[in-house]
N, C-alpha and C. Protein backbone atom coordinates (compact mmCIF):
# COMPACT_ATOMS: atom_id res chain seq x y z
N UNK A 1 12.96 -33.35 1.14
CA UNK A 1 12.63 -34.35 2.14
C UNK A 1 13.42 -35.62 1.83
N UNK A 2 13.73 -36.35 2.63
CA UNK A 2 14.73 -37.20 3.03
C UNK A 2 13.69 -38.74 2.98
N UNK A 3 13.80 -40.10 2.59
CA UNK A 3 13.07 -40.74 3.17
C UNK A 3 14.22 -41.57 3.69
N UNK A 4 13.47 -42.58 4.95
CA UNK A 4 14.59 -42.97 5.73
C UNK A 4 14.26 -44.32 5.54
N UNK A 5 15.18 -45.57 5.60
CA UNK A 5 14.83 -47.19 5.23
C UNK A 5 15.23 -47.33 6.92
N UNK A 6 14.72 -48.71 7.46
CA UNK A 6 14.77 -48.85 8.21
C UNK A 6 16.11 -49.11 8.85
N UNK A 7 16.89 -49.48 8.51
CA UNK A 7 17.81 -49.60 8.85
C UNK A 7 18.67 -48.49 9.46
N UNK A 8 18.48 -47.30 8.49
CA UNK A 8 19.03 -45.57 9.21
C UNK A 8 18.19 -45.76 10.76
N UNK A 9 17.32 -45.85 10.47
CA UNK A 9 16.30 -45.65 11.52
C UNK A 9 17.11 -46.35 12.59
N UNK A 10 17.15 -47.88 13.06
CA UNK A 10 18.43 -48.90 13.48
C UNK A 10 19.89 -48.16 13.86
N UNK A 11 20.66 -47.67 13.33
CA UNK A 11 21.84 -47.40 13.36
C UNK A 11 21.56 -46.02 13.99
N UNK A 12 20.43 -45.00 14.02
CA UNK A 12 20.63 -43.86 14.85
C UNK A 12 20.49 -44.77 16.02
N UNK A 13 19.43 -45.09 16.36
CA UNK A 13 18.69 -45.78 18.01
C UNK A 13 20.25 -46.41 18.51
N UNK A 14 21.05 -46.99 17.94
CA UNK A 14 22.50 -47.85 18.64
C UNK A 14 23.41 -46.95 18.18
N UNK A 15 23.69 -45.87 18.00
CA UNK A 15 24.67 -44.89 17.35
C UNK A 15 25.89 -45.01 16.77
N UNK A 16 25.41 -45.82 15.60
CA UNK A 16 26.21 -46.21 14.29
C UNK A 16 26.44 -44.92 13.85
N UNK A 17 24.98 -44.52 13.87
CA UNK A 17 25.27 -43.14 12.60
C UNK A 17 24.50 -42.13 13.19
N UNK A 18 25.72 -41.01 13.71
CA UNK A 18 25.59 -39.63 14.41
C UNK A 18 24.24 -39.19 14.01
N UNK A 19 23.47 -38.93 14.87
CA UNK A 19 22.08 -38.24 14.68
C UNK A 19 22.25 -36.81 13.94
N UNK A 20 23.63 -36.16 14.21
CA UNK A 20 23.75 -34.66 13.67
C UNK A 20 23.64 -35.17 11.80
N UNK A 21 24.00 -36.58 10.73
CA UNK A 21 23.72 -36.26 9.94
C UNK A 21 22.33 -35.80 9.36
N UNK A 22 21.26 -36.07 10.07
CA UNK A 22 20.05 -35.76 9.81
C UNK A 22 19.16 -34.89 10.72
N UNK A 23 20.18 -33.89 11.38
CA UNK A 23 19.50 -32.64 12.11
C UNK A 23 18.96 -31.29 11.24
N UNK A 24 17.98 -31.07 11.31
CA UNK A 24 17.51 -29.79 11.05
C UNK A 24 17.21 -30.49 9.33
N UNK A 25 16.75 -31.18 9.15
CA UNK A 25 16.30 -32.14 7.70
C UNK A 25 15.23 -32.38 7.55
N UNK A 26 14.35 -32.37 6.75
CA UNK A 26 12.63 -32.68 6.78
C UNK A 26 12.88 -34.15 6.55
N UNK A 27 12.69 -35.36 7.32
CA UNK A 27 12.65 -36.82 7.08
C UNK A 27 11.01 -37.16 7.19
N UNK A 28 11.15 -38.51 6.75
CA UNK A 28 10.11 -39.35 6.39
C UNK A 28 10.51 -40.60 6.17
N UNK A 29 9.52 -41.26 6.86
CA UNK A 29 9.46 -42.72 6.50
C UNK A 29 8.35 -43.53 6.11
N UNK A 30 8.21 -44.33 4.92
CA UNK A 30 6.53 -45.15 4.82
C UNK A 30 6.57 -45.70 6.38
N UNK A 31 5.21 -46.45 6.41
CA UNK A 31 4.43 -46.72 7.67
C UNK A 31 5.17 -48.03 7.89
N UNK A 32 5.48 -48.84 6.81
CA UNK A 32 6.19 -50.18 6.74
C UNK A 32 7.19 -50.07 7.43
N UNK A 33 8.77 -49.22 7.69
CA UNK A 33 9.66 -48.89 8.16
C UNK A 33 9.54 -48.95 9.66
N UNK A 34 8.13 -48.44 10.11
CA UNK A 34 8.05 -48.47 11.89
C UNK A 34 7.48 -49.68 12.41
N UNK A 35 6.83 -50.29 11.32
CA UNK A 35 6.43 -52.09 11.81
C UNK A 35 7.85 -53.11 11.80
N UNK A 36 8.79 -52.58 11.12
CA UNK A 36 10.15 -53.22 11.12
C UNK A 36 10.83 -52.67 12.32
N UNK A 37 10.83 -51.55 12.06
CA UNK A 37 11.78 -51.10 13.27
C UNK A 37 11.50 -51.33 14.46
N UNK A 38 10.61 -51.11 15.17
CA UNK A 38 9.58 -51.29 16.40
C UNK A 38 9.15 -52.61 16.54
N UNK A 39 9.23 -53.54 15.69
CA UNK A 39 8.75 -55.04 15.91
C UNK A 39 9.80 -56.07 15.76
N UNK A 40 10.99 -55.41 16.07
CA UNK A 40 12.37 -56.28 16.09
C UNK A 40 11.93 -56.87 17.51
N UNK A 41 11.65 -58.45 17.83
CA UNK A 41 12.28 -58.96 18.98
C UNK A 41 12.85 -58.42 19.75
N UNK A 42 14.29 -58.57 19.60
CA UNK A 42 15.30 -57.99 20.62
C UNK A 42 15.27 -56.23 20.94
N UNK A 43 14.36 -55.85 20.35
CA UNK A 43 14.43 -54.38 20.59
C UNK A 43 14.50 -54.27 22.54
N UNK A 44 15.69 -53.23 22.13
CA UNK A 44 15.74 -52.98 23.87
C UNK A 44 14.54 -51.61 24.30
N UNK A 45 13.86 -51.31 25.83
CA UNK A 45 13.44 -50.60 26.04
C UNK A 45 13.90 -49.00 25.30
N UNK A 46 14.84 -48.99 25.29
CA UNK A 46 15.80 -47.76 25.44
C UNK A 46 15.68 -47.53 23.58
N UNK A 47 15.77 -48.39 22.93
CA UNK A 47 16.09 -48.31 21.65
C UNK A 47 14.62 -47.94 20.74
N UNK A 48 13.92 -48.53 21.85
CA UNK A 48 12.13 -48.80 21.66
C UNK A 48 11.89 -47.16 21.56
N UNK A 49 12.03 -46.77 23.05
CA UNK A 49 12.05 -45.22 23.31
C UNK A 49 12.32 -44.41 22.59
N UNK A 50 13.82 -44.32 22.36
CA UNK A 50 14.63 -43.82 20.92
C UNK A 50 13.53 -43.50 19.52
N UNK A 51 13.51 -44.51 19.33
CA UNK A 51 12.75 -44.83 17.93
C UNK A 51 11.16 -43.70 18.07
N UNK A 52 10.63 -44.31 18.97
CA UNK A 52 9.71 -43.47 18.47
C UNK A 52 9.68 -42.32 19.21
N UNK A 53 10.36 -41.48 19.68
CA UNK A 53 10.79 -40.05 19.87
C UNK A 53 11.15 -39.44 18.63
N UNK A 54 11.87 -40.72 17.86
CA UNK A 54 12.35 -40.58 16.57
C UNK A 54 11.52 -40.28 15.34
N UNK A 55 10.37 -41.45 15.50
CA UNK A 55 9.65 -41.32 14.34
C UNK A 55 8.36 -40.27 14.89
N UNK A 56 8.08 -39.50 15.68
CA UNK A 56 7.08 -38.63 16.04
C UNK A 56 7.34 -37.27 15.66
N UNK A 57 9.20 -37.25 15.49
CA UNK A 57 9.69 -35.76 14.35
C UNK A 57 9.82 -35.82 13.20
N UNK A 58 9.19 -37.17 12.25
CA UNK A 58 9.62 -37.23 11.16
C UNK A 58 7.94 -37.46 10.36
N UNK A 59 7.88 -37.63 9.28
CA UNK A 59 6.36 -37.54 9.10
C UNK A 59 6.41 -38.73 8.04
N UNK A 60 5.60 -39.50 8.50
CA UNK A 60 5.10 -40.88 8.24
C UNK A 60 4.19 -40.85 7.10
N UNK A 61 4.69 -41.52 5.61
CA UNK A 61 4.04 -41.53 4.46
C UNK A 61 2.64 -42.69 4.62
N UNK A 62 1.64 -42.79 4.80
CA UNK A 62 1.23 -43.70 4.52
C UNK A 62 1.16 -44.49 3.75
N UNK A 63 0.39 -45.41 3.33
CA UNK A 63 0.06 -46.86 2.33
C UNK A 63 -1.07 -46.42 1.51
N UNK A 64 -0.59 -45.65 0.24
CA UNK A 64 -2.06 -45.27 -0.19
C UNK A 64 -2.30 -46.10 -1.39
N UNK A 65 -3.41 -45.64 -1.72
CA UNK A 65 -3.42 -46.82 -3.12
C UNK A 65 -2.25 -46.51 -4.69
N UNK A 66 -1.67 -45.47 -4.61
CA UNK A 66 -0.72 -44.86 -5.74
C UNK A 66 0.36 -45.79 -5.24
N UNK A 67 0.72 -45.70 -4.14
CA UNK A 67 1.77 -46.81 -3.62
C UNK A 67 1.57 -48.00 -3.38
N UNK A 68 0.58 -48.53 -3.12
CA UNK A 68 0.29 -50.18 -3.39
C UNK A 68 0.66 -50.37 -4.51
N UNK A 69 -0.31 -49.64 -5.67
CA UNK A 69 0.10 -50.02 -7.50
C UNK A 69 1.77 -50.05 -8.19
N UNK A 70 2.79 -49.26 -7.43
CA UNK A 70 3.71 -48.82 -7.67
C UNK A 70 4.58 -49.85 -7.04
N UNK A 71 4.56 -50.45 -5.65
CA UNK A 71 4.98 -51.57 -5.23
C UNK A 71 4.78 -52.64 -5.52
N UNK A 72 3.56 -53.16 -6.04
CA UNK A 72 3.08 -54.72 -7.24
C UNK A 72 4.08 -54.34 -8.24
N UNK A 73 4.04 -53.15 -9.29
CA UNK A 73 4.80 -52.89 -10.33
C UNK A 73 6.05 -53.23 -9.99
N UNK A 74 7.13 -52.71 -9.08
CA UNK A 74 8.11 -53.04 -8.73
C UNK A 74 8.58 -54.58 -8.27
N UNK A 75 7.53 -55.26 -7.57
CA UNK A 75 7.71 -56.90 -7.19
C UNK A 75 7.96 -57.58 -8.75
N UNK A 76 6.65 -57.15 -9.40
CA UNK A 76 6.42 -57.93 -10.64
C UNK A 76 8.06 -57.46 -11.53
N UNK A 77 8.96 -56.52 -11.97
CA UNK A 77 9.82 -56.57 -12.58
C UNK A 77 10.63 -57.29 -11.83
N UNK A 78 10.78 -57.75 -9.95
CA UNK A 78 12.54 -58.25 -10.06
C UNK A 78 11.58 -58.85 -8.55
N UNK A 79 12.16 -59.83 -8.35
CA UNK A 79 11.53 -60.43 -6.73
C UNK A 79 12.74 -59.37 -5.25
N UNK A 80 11.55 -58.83 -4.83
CA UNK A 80 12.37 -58.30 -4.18
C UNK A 80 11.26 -58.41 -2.43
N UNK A 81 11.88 -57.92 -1.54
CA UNK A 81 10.77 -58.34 -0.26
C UNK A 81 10.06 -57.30 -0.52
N UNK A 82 8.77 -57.17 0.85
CA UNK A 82 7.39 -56.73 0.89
C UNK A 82 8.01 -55.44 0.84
N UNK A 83 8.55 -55.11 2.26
CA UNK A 83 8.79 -53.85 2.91
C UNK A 83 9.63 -53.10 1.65
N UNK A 84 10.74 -54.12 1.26
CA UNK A 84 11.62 -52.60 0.30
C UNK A 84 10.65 -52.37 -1.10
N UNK A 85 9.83 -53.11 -1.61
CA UNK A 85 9.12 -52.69 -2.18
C UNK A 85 8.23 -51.45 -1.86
N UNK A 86 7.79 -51.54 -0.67
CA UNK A 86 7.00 -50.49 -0.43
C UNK A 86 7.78 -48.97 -0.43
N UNK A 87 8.97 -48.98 0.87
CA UNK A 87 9.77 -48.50 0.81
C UNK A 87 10.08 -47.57 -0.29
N UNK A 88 10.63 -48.14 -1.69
CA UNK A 88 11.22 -47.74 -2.87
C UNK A 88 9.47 -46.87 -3.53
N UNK A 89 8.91 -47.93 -3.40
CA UNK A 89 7.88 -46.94 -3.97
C UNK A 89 7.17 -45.73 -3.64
N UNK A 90 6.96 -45.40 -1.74
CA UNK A 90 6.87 -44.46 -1.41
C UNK A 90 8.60 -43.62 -1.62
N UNK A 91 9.12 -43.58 -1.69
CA UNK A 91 9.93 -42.87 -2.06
C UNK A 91 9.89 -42.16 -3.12
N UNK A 92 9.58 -42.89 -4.76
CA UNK A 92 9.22 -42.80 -5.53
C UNK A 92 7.66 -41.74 -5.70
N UNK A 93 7.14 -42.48 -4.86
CA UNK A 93 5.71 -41.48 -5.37
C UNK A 93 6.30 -40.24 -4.66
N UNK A 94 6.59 -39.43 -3.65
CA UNK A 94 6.97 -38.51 -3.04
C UNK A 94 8.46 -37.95 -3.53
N UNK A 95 8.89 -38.42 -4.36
CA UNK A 95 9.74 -37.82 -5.50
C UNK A 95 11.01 -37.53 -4.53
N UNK A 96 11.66 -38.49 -3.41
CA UNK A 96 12.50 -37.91 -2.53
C UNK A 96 13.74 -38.54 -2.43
N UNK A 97 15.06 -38.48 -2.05
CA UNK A 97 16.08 -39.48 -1.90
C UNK A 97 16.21 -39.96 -0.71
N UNK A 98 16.20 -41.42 -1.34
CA UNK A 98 16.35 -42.91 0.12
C UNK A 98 17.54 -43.19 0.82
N UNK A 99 17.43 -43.10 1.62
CA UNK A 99 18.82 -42.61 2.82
C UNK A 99 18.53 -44.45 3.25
N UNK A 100 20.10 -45.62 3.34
CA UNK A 100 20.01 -46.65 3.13
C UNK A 100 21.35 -47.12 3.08
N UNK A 101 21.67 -48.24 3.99
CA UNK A 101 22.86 -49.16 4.01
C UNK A 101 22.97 -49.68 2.91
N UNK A 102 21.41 -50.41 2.67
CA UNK A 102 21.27 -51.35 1.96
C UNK A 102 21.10 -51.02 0.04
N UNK A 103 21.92 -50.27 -0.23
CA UNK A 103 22.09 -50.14 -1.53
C UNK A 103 21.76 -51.07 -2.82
N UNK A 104 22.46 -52.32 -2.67
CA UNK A 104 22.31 -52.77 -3.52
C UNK A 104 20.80 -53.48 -3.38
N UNK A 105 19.99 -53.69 -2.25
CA UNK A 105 18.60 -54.17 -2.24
C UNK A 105 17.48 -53.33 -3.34
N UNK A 106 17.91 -52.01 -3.60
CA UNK A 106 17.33 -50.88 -4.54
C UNK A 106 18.09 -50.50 -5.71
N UNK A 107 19.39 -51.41 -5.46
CA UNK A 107 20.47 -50.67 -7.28
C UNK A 107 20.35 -50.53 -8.45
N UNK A 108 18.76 -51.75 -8.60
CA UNK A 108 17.78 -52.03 -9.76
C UNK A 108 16.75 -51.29 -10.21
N UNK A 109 16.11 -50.45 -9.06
CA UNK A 109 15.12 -49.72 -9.69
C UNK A 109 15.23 -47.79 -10.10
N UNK A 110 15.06 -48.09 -11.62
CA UNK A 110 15.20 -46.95 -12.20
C UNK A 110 14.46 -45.75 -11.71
N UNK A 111 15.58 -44.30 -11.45
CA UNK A 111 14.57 -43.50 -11.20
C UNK A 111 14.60 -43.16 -9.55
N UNK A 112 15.17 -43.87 -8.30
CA UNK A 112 15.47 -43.96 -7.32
C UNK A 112 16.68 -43.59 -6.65
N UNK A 113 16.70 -42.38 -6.34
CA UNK A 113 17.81 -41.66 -5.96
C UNK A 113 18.19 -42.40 -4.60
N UNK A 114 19.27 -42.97 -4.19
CA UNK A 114 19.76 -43.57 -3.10
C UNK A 114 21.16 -43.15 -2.49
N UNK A 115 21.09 -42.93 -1.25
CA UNK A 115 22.33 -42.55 -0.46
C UNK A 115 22.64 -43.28 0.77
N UNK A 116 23.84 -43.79 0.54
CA UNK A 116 24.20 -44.40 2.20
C UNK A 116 24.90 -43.61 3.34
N UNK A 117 24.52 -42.66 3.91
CA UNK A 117 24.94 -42.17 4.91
C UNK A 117 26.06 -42.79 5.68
N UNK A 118 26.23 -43.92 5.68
CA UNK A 118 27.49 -44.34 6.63
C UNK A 118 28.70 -44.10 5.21
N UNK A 119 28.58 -44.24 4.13
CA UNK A 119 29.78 -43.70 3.25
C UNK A 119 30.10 -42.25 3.44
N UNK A 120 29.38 -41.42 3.55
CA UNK A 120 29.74 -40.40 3.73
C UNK A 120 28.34 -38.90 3.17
């Protein structure tokens, strides 16, 4: 299983990044990822649509308490925001690699397998 940062999520909906890299893939995203994605301002109807057609084939980690504890742990070693905290840590508890532009926002935490799909 794949987890997805919001931003993948972003770049399929405006087609940065070909939907075929993540066809026929078991994805996932924490719950944090669709309050970002879906609560962008400028989100257009169409992109709105997109998205959650998007996130209704992918299966949504919740906020459990193993991942609250695991995201404090992670704030407390390095200041980092709410969401990639959470992010990194559901990833972490679900033992999966984080599909992500944003590389260096996670380059710090040990143990976190990360891939940027737009490299290749």
């Amino acid at each position: 299983m794949i987890v997805l940062d919001t931003n993948i999520f972003i770049y399929l909906a405006n087609g940065t990044l070909d939907i075929q890299k993540v066809k026929n893939t078991d994805l996932a995203f924490p719950s944090i990822v669709k309050v970002e994605a879906l609560g962008y301002a400028q989100i257009t109807v169409a992109e709105q649509s997109y998205l959650e057609a998007l996130f209704a084939e992918c299966q949504q980690l919740d906020l459990e308490e193993s991942i609250l504890q695991r995201a404090i742990r992670l704030r407390q070693q390095k200041r980092m925001s709410l969401g990639d905290s959470i992010v990194a840590a559901s990833t972490l508890e679900y033992d999966c690699a984080l599909w992500t532009v944003n590389e260096d926002d996670y380059a710090h935490i040990e143990g976190l397998r990360i891939h940027n799909p737009l490299k290749g």
